[in-house]
N, C-alpha and C. Protein backbone atom coordinates (compact mmCIF):
# COMPACT_ATOMS: atom_id res chain seq x y z
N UNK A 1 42.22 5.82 -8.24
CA UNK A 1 42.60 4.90 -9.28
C UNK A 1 41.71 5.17 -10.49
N UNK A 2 42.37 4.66 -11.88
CA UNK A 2 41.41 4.79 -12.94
C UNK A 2 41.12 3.44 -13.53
N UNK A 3 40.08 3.54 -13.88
CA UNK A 3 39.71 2.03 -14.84
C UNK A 3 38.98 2.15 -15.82
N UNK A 4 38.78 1.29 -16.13
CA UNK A 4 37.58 0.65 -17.22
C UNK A 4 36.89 -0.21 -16.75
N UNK A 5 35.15 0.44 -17.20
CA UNK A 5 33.91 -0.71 -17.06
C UNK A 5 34.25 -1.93 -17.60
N UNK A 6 34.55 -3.17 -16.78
CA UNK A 6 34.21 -4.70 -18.00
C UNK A 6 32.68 -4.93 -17.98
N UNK A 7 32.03 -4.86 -16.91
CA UNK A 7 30.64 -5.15 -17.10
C UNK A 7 29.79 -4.29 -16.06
N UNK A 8 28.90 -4.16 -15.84
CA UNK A 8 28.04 -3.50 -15.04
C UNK A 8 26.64 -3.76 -15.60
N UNK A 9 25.97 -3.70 -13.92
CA UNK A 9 24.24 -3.69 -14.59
C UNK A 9 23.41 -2.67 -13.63
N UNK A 10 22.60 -1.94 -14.59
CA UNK A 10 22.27 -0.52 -13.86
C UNK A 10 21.40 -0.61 -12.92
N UNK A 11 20.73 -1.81 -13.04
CA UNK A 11 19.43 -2.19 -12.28
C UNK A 11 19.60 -2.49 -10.46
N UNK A 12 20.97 -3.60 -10.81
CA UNK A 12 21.45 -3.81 -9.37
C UNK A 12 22.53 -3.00 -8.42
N UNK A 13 22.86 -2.18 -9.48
CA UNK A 13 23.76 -0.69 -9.56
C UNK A 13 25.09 -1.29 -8.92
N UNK A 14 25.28 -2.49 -10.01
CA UNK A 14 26.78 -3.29 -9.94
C UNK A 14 27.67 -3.14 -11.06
N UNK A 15 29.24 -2.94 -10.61
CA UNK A 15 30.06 -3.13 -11.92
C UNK A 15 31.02 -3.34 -11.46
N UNK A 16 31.93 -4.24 -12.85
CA UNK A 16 33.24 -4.20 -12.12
C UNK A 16 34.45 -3.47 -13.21
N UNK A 17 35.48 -3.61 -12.49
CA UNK A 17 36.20 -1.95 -13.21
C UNK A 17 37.93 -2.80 -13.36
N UNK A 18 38.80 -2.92 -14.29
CA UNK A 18 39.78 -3.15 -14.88
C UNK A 18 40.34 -1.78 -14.44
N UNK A 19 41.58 -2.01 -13.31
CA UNK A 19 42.35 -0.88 -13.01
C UNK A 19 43.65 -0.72 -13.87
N UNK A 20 43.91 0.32 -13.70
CA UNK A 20 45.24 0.97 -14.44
C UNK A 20 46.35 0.31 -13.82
N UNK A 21 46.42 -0.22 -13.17
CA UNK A 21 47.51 -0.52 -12.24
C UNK A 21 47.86 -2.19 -12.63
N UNK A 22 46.77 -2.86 -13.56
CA UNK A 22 46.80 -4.02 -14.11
C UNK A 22 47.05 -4.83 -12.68
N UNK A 23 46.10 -4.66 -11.91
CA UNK A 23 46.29 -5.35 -10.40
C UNK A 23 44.90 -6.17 -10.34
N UNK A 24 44.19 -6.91 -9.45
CA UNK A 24 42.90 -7.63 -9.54
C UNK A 24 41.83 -6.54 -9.92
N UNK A 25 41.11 -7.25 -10.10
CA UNK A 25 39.68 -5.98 -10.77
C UNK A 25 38.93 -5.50 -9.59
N UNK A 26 38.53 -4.80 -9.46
CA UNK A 26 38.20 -3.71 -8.63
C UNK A 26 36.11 -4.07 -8.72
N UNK A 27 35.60 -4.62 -7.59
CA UNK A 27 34.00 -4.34 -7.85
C UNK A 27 32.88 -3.49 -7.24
N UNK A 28 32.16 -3.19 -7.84
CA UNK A 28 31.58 -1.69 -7.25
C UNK A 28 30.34 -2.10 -7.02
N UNK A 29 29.61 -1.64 -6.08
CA UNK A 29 27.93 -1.68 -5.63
C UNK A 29 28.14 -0.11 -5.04
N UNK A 30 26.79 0.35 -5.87
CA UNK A 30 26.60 1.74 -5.35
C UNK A 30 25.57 1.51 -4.05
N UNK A 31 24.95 0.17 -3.83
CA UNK A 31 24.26 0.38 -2.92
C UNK A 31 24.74 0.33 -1.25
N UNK A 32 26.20 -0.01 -1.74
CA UNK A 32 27.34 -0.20 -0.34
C UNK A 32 27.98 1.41 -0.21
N UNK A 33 27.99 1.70 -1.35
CA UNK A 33 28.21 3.05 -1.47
C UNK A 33 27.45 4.37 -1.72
N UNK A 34 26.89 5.08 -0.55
CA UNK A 34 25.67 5.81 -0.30
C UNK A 34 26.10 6.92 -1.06
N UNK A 35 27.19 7.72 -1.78
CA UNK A 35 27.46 8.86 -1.32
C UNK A 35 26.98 9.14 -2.80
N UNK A 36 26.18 8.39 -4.23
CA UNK A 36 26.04 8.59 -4.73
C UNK A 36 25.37 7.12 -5.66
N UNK A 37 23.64 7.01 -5.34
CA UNK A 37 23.47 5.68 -5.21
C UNK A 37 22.57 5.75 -6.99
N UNK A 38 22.87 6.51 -7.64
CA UNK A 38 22.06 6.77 -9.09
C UNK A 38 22.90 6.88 -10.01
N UNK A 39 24.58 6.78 -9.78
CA UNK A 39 25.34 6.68 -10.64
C UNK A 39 25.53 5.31 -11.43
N UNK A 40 25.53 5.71 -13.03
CA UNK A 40 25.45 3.99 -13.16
C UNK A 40 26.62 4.27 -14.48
N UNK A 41 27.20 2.57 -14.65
CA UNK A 41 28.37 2.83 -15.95
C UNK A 41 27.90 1.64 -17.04
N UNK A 42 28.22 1.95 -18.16
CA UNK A 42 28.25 1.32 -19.41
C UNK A 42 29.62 1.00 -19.54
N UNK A 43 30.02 -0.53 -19.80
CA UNK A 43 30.87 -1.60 -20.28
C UNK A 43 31.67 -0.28 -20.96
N UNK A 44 32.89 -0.09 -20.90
CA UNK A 44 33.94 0.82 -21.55
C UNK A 44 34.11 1.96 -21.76
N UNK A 45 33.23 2.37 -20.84
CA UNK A 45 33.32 4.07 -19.50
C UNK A 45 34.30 3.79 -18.90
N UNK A 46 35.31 5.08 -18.49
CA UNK A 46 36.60 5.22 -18.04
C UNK A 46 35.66 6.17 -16.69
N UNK A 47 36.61 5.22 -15.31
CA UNK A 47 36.15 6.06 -14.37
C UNK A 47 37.37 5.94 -13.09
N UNK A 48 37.01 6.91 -12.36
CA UNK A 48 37.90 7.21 -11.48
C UNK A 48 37.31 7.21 -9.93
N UNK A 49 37.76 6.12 -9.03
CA UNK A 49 37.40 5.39 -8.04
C UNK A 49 38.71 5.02 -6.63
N UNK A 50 38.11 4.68 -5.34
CA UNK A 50 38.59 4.90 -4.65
C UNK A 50 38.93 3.27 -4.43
N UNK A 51 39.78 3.05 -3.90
CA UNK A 51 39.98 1.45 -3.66
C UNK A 51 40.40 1.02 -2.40
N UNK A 52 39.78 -0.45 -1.94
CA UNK A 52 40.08 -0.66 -0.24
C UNK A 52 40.40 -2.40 -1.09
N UNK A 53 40.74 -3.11 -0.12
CA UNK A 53 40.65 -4.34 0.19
C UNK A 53 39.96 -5.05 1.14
N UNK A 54 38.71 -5.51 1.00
CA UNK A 54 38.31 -6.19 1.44
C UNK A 54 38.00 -7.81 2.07
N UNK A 55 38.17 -8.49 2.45
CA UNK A 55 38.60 -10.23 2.11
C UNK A 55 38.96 -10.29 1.56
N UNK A 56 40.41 -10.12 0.93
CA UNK A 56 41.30 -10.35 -0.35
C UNK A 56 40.41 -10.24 -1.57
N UNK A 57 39.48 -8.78 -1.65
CA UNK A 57 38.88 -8.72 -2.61
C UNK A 57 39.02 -6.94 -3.06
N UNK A 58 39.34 -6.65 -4.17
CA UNK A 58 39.24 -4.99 -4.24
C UNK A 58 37.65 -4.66 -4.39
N UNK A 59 37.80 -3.72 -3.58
CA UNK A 59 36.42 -2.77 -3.59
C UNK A 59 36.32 -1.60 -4.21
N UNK A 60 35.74 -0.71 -4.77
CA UNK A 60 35.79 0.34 -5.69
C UNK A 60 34.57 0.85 -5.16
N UNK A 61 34.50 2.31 -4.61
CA UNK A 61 34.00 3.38 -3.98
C UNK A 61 34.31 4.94 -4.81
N UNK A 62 33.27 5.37 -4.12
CA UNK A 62 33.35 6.92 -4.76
C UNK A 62 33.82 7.32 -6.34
N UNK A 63 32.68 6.29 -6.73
CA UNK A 63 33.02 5.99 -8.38
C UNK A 63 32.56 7.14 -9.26
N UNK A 64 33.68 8.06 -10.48
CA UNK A 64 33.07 9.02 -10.79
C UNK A 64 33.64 8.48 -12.17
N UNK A 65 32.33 8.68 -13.48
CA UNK A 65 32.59 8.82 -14.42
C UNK A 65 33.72 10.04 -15.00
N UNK A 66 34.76 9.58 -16.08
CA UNK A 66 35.19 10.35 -16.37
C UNK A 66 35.28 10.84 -18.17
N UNK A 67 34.83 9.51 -18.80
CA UNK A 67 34.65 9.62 -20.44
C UNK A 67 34.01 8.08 -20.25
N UNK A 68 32.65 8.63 -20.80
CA UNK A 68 31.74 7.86 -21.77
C UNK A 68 32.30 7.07 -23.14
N UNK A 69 32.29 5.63 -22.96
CA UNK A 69 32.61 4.55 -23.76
C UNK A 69 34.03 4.91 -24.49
N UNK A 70 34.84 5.66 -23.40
CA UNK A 70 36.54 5.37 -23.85
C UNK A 70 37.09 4.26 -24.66
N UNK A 71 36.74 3.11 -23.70
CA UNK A 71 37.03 1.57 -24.52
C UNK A 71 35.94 0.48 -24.96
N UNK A 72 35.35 1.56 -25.98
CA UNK A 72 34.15 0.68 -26.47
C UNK A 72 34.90 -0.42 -27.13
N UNK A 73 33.94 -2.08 -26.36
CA UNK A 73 34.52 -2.78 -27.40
C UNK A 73 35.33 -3.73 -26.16
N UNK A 74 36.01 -3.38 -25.46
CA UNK A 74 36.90 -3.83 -24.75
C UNK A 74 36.47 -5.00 -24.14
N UNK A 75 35.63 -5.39 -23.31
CA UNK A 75 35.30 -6.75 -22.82
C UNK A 75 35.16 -7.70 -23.94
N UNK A 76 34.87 -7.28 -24.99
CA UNK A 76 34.89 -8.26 -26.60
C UNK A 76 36.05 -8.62 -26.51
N UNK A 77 36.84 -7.74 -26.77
CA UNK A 77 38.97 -8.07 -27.15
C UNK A 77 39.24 -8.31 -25.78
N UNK A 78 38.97 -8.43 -24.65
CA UNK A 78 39.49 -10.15 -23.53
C UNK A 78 38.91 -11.03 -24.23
N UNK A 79 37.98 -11.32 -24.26
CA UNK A 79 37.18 -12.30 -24.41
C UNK A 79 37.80 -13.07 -25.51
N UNK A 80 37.94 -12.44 -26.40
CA UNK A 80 38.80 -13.13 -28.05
C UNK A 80 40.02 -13.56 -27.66
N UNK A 81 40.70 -12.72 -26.75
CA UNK A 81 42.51 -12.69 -26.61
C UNK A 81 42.14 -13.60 -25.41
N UNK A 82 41.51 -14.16 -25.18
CA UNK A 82 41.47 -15.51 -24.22
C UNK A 82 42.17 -16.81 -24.85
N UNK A 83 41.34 -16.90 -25.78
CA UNK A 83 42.13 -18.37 -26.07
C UNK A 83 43.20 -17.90 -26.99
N UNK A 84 44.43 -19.09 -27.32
CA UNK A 84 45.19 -18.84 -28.15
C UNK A 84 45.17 -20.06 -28.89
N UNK A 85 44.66 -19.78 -30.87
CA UNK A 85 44.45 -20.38 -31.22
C UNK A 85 46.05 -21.80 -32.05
N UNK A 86 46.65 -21.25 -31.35
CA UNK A 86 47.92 -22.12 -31.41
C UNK A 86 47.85 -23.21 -30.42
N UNK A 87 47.44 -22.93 -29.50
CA UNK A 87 47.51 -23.82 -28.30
C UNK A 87 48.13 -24.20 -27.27
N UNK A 88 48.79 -22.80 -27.66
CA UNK A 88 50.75 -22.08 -26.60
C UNK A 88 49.86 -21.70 -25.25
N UNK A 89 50.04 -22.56 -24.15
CA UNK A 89 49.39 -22.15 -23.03
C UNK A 89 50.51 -21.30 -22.02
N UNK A 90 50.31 -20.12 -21.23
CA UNK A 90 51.20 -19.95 -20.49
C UNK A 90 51.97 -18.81 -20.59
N UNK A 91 51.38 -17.95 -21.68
CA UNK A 91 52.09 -17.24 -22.72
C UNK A 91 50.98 -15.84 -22.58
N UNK A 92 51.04 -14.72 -22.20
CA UNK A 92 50.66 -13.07 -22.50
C UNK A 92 50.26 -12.51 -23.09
N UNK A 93 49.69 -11.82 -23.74
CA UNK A 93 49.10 -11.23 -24.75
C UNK A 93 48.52 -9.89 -24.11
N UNK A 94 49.29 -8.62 -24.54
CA UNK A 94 49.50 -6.99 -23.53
C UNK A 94 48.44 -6.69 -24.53
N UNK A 95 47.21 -5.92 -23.75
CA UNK A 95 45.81 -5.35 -24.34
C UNK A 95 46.36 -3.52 -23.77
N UNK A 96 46.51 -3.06 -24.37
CA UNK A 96 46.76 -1.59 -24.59
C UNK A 96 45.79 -0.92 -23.29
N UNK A 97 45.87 -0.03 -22.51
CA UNK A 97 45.31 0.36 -21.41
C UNK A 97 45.35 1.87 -22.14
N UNK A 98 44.69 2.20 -23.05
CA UNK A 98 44.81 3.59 -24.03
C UNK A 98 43.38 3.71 -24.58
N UNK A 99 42.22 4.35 -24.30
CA UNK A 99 40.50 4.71 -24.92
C UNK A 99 41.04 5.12 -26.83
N UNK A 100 40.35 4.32 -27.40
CA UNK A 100 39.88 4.68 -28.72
C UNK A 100 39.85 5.71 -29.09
N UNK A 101 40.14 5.89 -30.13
CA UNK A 101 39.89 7.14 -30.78
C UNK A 101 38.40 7.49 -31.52
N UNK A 102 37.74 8.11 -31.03
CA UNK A 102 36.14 8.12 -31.63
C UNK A 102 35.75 9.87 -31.10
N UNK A 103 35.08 10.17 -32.31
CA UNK A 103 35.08 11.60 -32.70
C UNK A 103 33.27 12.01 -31.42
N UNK A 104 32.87 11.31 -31.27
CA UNK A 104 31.67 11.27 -30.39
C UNK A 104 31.84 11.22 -28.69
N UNK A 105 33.14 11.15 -28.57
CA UNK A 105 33.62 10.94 -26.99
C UNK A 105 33.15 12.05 -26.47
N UNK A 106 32.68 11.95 -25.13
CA UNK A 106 32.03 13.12 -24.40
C UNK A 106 32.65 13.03 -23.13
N UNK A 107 32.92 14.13 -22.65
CA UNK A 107 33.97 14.40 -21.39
C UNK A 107 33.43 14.89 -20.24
N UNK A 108 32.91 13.82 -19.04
CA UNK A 108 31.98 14.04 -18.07
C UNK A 108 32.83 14.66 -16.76
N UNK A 109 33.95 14.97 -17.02
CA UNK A 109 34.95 15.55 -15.87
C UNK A 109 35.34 16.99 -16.78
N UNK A 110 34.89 17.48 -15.62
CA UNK A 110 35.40 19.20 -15.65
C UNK A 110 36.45 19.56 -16.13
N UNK A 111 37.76 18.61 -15.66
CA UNK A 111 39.12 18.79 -15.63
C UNK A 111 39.40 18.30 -17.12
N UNK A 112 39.57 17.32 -17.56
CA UNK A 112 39.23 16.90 -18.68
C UNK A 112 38.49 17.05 -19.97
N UNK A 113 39.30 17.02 -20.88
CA UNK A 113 38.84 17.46 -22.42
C UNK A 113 39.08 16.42 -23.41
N UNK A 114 37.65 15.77 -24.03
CA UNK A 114 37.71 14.72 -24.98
C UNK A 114 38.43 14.98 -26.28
């Protein structure tokens, strides 16, 4: 599966990841996951991960960066597109599943070209 970082913290080597599939969010501990326990992501890094279900919870394994801060910015624009300042409850608002265009993108997968 692919996603996007919404948050992560490098210290507790936790994050959680917005899948492509626009299905529940996906959360990652590298320390549950041995096979690579020094990998860490920044909030709107695009990465590519393995997914289980756990207690009706997604798990995200064998997490590999694939572009550095694709969707910089992105946990900001939920956060805004949360409320609606009309007061129309009940109602959608489609956030583009497409990385920015930024001339500094760096391409941490082989296969892949920024």
């Amino acid at each position: 599966m692919i996603g996007v970082v919404l948050w992560s913290d490098g210290e507790e080597g936790k994050a959680v990841f917005w899948c492509e599939d626009q299905g529940d969010l996906a959360y990652y501990d590298t320390y549950k996951d041995q096979r690579d326990v020094s990998t860490s992501f920044g909030a709107g890094d695009m990465v590519q991960f393995d997914v289980t279900v756990e207690s009706r919870q997604r798990r995200a394994s064998n997490a590999r960066l694939i572009l550095e801060q694709a969707y910089y910015g992105l946990p900001e624009t939920l956060r805004e597109d949360t409320s609606d300042p009309n007061g129309a409850e009940g109602s959608a608002k489609i956030i583009p599943f497409k990385p920015h265009e930024k001339p500094h993108q760096q391409c941490r997968h082989s296969k892949l070209k920024a």
